[in-house]
Protein backbone atom coordinates (compact mmCIF):
# COMPACT_ATOMS: atom_id res chain seq x y z
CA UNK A 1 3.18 -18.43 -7.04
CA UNK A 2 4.80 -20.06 -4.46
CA UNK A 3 8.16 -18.78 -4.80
CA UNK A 4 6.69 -15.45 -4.36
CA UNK A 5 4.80 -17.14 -0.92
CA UNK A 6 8.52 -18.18 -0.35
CA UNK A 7 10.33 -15.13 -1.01
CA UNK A 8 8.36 -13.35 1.24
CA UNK A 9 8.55 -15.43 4.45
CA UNK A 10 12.30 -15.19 3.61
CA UNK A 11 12.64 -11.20 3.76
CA UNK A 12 14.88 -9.09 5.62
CA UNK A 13 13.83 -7.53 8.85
CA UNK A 14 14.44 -4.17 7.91
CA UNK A 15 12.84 -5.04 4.66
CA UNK A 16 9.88 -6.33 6.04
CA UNK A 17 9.72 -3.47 8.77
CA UNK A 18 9.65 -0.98 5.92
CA UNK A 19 7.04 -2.80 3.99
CA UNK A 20 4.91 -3.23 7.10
CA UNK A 21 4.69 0.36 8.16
CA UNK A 22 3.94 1.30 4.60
CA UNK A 23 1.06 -1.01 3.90
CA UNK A 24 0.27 0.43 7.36
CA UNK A 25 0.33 4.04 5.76
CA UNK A 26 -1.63 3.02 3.11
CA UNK A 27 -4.34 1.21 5.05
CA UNK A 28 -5.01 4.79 7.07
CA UNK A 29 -5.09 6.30 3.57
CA UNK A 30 -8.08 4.06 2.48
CA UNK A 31 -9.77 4.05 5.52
CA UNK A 32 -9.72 8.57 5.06
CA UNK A 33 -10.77 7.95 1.28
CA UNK A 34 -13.64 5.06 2.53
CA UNK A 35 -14.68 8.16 4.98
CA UNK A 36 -14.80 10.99 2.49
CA UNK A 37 -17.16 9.21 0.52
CA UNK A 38 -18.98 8.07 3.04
CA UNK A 39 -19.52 12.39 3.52
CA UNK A 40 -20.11 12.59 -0.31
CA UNK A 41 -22.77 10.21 -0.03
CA UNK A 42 -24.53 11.84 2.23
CA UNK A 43 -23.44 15.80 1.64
CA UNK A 44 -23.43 15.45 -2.25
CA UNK A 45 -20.67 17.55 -2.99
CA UNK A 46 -19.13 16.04 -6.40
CA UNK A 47 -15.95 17.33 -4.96
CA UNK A 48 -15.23 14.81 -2.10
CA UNK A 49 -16.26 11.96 -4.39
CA UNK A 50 -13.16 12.81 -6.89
CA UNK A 51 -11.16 13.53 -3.35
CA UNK A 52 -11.96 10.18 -2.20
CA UNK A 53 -11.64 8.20 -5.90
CA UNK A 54 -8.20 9.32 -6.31
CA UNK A 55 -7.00 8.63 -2.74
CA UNK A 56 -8.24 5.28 -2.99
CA UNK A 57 -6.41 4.48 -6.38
CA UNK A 58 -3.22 6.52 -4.68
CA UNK A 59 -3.87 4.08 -1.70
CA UNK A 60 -4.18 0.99 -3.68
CA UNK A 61 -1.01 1.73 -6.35
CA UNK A 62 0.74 2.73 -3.02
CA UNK A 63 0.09 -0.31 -1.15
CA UNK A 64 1.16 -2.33 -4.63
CA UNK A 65 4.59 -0.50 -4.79
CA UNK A 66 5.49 -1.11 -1.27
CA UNK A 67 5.11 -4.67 -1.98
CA UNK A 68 6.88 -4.76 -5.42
CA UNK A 69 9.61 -3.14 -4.37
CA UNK A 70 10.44 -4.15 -1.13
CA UNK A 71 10.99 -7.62 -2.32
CA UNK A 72 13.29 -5.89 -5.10
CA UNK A 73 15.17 -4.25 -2.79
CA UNK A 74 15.63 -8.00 -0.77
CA UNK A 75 16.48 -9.69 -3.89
CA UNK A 76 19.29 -6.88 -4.40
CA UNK A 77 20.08 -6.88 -0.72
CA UNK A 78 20.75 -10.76 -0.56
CA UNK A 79 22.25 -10.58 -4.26
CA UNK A 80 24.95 -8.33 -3.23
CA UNK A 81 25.93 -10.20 -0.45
């Protein structure tokens, strides 16, 4: 666990820019999904509660594979070099 706490204090700027803006991305995602069922709660259309399920999951296995593979990427970055 803590070379994972290590390896990501140690990423690449770029790296870390890219990973930033997308957890950004998928942060605005959730907070749209959070909202649409916030409306399905209080419209009761079962269609915005599937909208707003699967952009949360997208959100969440978005947010996951920004992370995974921008420390990837670093590891093959600082590899190469």
């Amino acid at each position: 666990m803590q070379k994972m706490f290590f390896e990501l204090k140690n990423l690449d700027k770029s790296t870390f820019k890219i990973m930033k803006n997308g957890l950004f991305f998928c942060s605005l995602v959730t907070l749209i999904s959070i909202s649409i069922l916030l409306t399905y709660i209080f419209m009761g259309f079962s269609f915005l509660y599937y909208l707003g399920i699967t952009l949360i999951k997208s959100s969440f296995i978005f947010a996951v594979e920004f992370i995974i593979c921008g420390i990837v990427v670093d590891f093959i970055k600082k590899r190469d070099l």
